[in-house]
Protein backbone atom coordinates (compact mmCIF):
# COMPACT_ATOMS: atom_id res chain seq x y z
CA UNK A 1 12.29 11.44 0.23
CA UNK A 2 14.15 8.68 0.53
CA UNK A 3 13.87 7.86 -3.61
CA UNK A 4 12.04 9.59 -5.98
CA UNK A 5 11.33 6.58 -8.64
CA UNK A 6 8.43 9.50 -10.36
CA UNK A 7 11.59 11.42 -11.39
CA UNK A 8 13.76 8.55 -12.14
CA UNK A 9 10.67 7.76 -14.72
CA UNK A 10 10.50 10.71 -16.41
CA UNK A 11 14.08 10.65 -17.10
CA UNK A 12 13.90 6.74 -18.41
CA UNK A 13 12.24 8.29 -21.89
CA UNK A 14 16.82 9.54 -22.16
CA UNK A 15 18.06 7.01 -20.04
CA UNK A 16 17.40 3.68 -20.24
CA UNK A 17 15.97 1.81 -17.01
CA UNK A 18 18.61 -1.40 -17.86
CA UNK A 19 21.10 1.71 -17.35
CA UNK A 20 19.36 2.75 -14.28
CA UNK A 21 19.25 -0.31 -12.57
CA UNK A 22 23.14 -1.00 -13.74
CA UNK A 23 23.84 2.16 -12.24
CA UNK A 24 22.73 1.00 -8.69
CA UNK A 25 22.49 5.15 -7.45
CA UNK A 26 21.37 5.05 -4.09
CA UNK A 27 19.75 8.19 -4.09
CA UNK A 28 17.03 7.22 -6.95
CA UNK A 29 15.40 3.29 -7.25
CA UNK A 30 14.05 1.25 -10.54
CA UNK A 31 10.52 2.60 -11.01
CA UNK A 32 7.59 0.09 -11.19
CA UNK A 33 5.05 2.61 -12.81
CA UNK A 34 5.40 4.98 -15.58
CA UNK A 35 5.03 8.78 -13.86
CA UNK A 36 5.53 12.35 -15.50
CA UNK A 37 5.95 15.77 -13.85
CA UNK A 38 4.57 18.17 -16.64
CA UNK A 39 1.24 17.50 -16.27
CA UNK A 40 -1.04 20.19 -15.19
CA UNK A 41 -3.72 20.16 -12.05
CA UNK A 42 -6.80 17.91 -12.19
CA UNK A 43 -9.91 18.66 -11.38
CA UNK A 44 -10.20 17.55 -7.82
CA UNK A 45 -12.97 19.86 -5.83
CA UNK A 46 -14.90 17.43 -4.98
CA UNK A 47 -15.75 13.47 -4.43
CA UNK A 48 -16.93 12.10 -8.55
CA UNK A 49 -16.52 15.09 -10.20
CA UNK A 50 -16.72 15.27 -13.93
CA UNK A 51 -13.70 14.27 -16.09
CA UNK A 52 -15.18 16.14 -18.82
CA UNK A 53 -13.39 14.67 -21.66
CA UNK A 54 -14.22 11.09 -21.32
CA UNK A 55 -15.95 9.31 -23.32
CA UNK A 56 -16.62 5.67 -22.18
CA UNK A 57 -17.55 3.92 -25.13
CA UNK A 58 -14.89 5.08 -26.96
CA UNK A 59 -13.12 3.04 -25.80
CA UNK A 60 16.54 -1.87 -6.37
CA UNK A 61 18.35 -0.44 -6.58
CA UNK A 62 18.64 -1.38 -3.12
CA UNK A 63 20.94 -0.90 -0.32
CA UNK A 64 24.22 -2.59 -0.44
CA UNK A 65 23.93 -3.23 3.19
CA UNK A 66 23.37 -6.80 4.47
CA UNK A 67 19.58 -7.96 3.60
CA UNK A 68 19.54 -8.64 7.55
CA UNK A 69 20.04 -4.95 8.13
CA UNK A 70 16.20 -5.17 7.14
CA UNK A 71 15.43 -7.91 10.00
CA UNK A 72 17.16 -5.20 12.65
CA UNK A 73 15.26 -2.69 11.01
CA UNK A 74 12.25 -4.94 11.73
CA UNK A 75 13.32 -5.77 14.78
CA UNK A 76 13.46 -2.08 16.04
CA UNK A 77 9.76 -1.48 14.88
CA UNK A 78 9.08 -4.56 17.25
CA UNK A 79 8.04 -2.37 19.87
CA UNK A 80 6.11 -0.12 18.26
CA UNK A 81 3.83 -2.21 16.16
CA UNK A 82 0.91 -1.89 18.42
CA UNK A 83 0.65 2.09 17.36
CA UNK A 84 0.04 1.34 13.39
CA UNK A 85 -2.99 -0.09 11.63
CA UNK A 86 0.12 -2.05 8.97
CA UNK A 87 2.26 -2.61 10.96
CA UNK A 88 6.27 -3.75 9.68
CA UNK A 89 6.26 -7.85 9.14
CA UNK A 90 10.35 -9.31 8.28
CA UNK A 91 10.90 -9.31 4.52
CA UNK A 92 14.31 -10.90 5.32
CA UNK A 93 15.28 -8.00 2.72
CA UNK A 94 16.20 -4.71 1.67
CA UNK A 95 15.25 -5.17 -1.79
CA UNK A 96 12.96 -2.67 -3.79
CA UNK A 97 9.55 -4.25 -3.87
CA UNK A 98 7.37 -3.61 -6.41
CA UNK A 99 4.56 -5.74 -6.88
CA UNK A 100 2.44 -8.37 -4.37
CA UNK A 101 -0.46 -10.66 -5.49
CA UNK A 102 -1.56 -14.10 -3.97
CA UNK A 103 -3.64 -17.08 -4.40
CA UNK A 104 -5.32 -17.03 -0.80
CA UNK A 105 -4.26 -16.37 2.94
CA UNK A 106 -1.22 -18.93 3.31
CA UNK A 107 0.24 -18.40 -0.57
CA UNK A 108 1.22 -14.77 -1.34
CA UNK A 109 3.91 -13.48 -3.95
CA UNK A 110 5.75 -10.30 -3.77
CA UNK A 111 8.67 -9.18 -6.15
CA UNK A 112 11.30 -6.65 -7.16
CA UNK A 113 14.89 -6.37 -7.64
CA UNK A 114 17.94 -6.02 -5.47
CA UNK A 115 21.63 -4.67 -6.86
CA UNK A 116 22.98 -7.45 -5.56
CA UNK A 117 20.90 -10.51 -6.07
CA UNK A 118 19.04 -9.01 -8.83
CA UNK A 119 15.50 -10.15 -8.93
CA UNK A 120 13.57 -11.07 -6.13
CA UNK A 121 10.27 -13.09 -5.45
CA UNK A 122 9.50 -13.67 -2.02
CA UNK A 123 6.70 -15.80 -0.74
CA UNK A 124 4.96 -16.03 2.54
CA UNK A 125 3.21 -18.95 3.62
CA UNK A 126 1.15 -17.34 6.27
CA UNK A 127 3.70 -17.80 8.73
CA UNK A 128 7.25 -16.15 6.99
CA UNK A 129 8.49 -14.69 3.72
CA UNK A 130 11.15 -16.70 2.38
CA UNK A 131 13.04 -16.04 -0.68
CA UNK A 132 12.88 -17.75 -4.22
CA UNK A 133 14.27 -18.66 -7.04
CA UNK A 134 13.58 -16.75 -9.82
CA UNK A 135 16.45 -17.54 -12.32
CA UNK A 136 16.29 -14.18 -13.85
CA UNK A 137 18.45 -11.08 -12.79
CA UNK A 138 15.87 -7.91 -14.06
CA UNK A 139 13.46 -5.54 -12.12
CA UNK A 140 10.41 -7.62 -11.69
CA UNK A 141 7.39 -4.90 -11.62
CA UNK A 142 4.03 -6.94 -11.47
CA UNK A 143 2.87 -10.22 -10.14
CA UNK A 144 -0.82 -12.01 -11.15
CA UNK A 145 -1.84 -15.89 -10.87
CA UNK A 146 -4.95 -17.52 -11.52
CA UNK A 147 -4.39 -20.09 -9.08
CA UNK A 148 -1.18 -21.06 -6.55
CA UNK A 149 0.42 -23.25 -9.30
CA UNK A 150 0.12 -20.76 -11.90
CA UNK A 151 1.51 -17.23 -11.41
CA UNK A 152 3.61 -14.72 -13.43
CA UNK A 153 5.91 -12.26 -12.86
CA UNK A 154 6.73 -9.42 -15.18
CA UNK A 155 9.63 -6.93 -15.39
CA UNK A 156 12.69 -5.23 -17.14
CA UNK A 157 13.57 -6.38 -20.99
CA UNK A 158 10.15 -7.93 -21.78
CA UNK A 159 10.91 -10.50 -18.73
CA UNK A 160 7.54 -12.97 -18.17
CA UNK A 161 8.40 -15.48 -15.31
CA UNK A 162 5.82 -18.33 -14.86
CA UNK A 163 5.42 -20.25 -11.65
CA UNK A 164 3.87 -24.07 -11.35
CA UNK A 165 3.78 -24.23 -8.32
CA UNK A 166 7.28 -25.99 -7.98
CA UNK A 167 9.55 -23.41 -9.41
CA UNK A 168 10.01 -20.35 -11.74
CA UNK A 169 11.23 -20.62 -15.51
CA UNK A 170 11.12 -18.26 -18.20
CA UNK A 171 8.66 -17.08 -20.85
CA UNK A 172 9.25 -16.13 -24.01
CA UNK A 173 7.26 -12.71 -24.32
CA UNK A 174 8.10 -11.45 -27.99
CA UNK A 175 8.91 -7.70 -26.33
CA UNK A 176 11.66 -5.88 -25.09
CA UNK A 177 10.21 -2.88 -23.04
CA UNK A 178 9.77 -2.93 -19.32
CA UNK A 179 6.23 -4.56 -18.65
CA UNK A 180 4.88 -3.46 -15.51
CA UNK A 181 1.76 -5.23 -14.58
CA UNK A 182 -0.04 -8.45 -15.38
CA UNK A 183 -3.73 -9.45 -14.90
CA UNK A 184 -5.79 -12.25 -16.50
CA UNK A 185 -9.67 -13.05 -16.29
CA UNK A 186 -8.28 -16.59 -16.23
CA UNK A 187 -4.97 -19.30 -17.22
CA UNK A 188 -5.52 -18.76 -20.88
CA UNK A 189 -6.64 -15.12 -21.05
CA UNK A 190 -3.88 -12.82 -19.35
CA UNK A 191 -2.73 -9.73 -19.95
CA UNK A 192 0.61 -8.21 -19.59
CA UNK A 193 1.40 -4.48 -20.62
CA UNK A 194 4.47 -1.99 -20.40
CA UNK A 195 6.38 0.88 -21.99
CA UNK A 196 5.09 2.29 -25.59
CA UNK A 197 2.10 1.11 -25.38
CA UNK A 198 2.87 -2.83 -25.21
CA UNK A 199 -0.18 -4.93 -24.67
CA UNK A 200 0.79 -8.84 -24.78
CA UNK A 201 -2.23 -11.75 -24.31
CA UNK A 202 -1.25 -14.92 -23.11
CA UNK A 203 -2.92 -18.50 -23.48
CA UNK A 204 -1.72 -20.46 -20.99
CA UNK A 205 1.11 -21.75 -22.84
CA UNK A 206 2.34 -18.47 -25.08
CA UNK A 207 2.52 -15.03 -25.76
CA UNK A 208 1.76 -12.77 -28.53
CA UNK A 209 1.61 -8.92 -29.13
CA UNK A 210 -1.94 -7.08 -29.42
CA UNK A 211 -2.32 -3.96 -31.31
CA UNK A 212 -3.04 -1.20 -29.11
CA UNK A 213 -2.95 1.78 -30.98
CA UNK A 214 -1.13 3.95 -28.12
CA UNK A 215 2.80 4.37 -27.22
CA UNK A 216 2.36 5.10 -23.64
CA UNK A 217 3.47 4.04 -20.88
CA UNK A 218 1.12 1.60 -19.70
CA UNK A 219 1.38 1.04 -15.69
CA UNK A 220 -1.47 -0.79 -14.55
CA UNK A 221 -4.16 -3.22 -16.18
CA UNK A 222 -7.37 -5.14 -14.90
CA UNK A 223 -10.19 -6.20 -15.98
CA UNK A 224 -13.82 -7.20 -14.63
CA UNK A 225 -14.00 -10.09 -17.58
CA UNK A 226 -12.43 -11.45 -20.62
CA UNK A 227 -14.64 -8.47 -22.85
CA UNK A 228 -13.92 -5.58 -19.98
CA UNK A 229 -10.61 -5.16 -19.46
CA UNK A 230 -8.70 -1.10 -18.85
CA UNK A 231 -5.34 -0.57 -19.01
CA UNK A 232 -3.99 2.99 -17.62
CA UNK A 233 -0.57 4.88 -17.64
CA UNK A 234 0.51 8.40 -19.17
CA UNK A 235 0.71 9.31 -22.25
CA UNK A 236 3.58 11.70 -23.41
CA UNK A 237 2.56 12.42 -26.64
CA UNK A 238 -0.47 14.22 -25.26
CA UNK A 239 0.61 14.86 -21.39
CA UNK A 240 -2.70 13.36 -20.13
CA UNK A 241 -3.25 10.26 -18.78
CA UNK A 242 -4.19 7.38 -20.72
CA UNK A 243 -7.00 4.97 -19.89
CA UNK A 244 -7.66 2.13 -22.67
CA UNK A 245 -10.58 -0.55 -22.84
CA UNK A 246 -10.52 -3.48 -24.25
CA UNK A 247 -13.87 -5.32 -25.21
CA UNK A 248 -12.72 -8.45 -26.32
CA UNK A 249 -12.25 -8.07 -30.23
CA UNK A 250 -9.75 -4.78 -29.59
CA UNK A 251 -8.29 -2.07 -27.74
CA UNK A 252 -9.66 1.76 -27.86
CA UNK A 253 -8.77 4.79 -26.46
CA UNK A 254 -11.19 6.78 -23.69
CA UNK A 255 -10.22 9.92 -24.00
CA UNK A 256 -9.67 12.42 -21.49
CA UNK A 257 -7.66 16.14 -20.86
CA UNK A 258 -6.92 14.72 -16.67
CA UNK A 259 -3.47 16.03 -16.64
CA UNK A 260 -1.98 12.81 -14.64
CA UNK A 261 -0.13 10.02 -14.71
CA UNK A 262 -1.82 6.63 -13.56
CA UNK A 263 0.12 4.10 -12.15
CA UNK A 264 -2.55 1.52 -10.76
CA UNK A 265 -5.91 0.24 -11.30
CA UNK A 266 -8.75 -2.43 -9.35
CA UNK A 267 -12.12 -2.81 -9.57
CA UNK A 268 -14.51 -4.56 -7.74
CA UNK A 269 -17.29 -4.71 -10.67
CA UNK A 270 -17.77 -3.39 -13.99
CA UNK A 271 -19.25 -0.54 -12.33
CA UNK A 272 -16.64 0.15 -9.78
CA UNK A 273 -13.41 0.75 -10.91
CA UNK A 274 -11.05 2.83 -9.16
CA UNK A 275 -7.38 4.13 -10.69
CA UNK A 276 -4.46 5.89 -8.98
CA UNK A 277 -1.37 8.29 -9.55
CA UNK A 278 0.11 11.30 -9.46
CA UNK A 279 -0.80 14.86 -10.87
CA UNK A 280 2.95 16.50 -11.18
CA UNK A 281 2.32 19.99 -11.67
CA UNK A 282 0.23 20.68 -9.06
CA UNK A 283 1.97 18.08 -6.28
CA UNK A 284 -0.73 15.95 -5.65
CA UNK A 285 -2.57 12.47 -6.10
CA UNK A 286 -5.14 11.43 -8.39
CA UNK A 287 -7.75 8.80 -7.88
CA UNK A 288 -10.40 8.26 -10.60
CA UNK A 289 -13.82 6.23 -9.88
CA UNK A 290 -15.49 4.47 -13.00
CA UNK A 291 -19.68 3.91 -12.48
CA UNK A 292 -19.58 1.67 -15.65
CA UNK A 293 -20.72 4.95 -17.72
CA UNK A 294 -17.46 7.29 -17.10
CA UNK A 295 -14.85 8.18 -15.25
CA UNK A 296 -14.38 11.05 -12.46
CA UNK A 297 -12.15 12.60 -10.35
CA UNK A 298 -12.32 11.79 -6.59
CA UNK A 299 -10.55 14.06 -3.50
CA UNK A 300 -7.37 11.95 -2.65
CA UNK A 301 -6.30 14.75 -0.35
CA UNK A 302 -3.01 14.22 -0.65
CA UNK A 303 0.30 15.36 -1.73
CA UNK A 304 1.52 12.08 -2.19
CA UNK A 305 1.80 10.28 -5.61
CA UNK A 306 -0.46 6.95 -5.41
CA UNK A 307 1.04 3.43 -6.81
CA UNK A 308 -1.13 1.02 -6.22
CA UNK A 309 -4.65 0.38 -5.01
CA UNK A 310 -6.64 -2.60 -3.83
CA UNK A 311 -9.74 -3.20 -2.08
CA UNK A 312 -11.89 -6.07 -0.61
CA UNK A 313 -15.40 -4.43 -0.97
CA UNK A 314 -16.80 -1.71 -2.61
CA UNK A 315 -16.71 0.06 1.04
CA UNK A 316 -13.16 -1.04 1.83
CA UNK A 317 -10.49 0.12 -0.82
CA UNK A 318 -6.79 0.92 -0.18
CA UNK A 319 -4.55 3.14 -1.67
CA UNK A 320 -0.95 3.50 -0.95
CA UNK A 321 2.16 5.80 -2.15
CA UNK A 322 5.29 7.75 -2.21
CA UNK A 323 6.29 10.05 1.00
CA UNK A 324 4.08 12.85 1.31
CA UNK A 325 5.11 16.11 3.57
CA UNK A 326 5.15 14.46 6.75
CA UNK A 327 8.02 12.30 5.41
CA UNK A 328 5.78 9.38 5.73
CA UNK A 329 4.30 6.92 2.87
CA UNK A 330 0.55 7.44 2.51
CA UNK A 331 -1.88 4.84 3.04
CA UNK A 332 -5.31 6.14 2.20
CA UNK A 333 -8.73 3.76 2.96
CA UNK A 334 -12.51 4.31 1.18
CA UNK A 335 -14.87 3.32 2.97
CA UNK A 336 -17.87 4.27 0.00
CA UNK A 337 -18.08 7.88 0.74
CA UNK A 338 -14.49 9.52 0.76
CA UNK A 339 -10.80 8.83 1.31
CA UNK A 340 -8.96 9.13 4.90
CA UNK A 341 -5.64 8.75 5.78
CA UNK A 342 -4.20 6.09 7.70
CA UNK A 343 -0.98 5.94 9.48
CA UNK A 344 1.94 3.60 7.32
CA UNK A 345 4.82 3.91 9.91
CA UNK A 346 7.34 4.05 6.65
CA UNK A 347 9.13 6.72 5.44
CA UNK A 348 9.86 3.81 2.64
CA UNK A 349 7.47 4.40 -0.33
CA UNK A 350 4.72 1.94 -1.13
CA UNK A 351 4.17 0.55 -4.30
CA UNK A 352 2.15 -2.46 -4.45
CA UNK A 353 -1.42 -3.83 -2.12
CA UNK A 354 -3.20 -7.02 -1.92
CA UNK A 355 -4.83 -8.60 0.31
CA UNK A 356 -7.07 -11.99 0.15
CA UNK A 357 -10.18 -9.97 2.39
CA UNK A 358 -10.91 -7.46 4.60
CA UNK A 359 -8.91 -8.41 7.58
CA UNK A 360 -5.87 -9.38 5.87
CA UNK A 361 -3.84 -7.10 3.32
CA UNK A 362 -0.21 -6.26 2.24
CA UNK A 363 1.41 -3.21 1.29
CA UNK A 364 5.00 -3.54 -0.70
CA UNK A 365 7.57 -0.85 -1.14
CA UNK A 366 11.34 0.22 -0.76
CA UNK A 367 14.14 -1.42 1.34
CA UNK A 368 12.57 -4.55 1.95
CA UNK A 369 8.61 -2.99 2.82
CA UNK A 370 6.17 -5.26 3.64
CA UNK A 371 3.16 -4.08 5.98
CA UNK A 372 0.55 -6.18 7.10
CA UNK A 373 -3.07 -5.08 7.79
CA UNK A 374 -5.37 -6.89 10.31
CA UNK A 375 -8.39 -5.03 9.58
């Protein structure tokens, strides 16, 4: 592998990731998710099997080569585009991307962080990305808007970024940890959440802690309404995974023996819920379904640690990762029944998917990554 941002995570609980990114090693990159090796093998034989422990209720550093070396890299992928489903589009970049959300076809958001520049938001208008103005100079992890003129970004140091639709400025978000995602049933009811267990709500206009009742590392969170919101990540203190619920007076725990860190989450209802990561000790990733009763394991069939899912239907859901043996980054699709692989093209690994329908998704990842799928 190119990087290995799963170690670099487990080592962040000695090192700090301000040190990390400082340190600009080209041999490991800023992580976006929380990830742990220890954990033991999950439960995997077969398509929604039990996770017996759950109980519902209960709730970049990048290269410091030119960011046009990226365009030639782009440019040398030209002529094989035709032979991959996501096919390469020009970032302009070689920064670390981490997260990607937009507002519709024509407004999409990606960010990260570059060595150099620090941290980077791109945009793409439906034609080209282009590069912003963020103001800040932290890993950016997560991106979420309810509408094109109001959009966060969250990263390193407690960092909340807030976009107007004209430009970027700072938030004051009360915390210091790295947050690494941000989701909101709507402008005054967003969530942000991070390291040791740091859940933050915001209004619309500020920011304030919520008691969550957990210290772990808390990598992905979305909801399907203001009262149904999960927030995953791993939990050290118990090397499982941790899956929290909020139902709109406070947070709980659902708790589970999955050995596995969980990095991303998406749902398409209350009933169909789908979360993604990485099961260290036995070298392979984890996908867990929720039916709106409890959660179970699905067959990822892969080696690969998973970042980030996304779909546009409950028939059509992507997941995407790290490298897995072939060298390449994995791209799995649903399709209602079962996971299949689908050629990425990268041997960057992926970190972040959106897409605004079925025929139109991005994938995010190392040195400048951005794939586009046509459907």
């Amino acid at each position: 592998m190119k990087h290995s941002r799963w170690l670099l995570l487990v080592s962040l609980s000695i090192i700090p990731l301000a040190c990390a990114l400082a340190c600009g090693s080209s041999s490991s990159s800023a992580s976006s998710k929380p990830v742990d090796d220890d954990s033991a093998p999950a439960d995997d034989d077969d398509d929604a099997s039990p996770d017996d422990d759950v109980s519902p209720d209960d709730d970049s550093s990048a290269d410091d080569d030119d960011d046009n070396d990226n365009d030639d890299d782009n440019d040398d992928n030209d002529d094989n585009d035709d032979d991959f489903a996501w096919p390469p589009m020009n970032s302009g970049t070689a920064a670390n991307l981490a997260g990607i959300w937009g507002s519709g076809d024509t407004d999409v958001f990606a960010v990260g962080f570059d060595s150099v520049a620090g941290s980077v938001i791109l945009h793409y208008d439906g034609s080209a990305w282009s590069a912003m103005t963020s103001g800040a100079s932290v890993f950016l992890a997560g991106v979420w808007g309810s509408a094109a003129t109001d959009v966060y970004a969250v990263g390193d140091s407690g960092t909340i970024l807030h976009y107007d639709g004209s430009a970027w400025s700072p938030m004051t978000s009360g915390a210091t940890v790295l947050l690494y995602s941000v989701w909101g049933s709507a402008a005054d009811d967003v969530f942000a959440v991070g390291d040791s267990g740091v859940i933050l709500h915001g209004d619309g206009s500020a920011w304030s802690a919520m008691t969550s009742n957990s210290t772990a590392q808390l990598g992905g969170v979305w909801g399907s309404a203001a009262t149904d919101v999960f927030a995953v990540g791993y939990d050290s203190s118990s090397s499982t995974r941790a899956i929290l619920h909020y139902d709109g007076s406070a947070w709980s725990t659902i708790f589970g023996s999955t050995p596995a860190s969980l990095a991303g989450i998406f749902g398409d209802a209350a009933t169909d819920v789908f979360t993604v990561g990485w099961d260290g000790t036995q070298g392979a990733g984890v996908i867990l379904h929720y039916d709106g009763s409890g959660w179970s394991a699905m067959t990822a069939g892969t080696s690969a640690g998973l970042l980030g899912v996304w779909g546009s239907s409950p028939s059509n859901v992507f997941a995407v990762g790290e490298e897995d043996a072939t060298g390449y980054a994995v791209i799995l699709q649903y399709n209602g029944t079962s996971w299949s692989p689908m050629a990425s093209g990268t041997t960057w690994p992926l970190f972040g998917v959106w897409g605004s329908s079925a025929t139109n998704a991005f994938a995010v990842g190392d040195g400048g990554t951005i794939l586009h799928y046509g459907g």
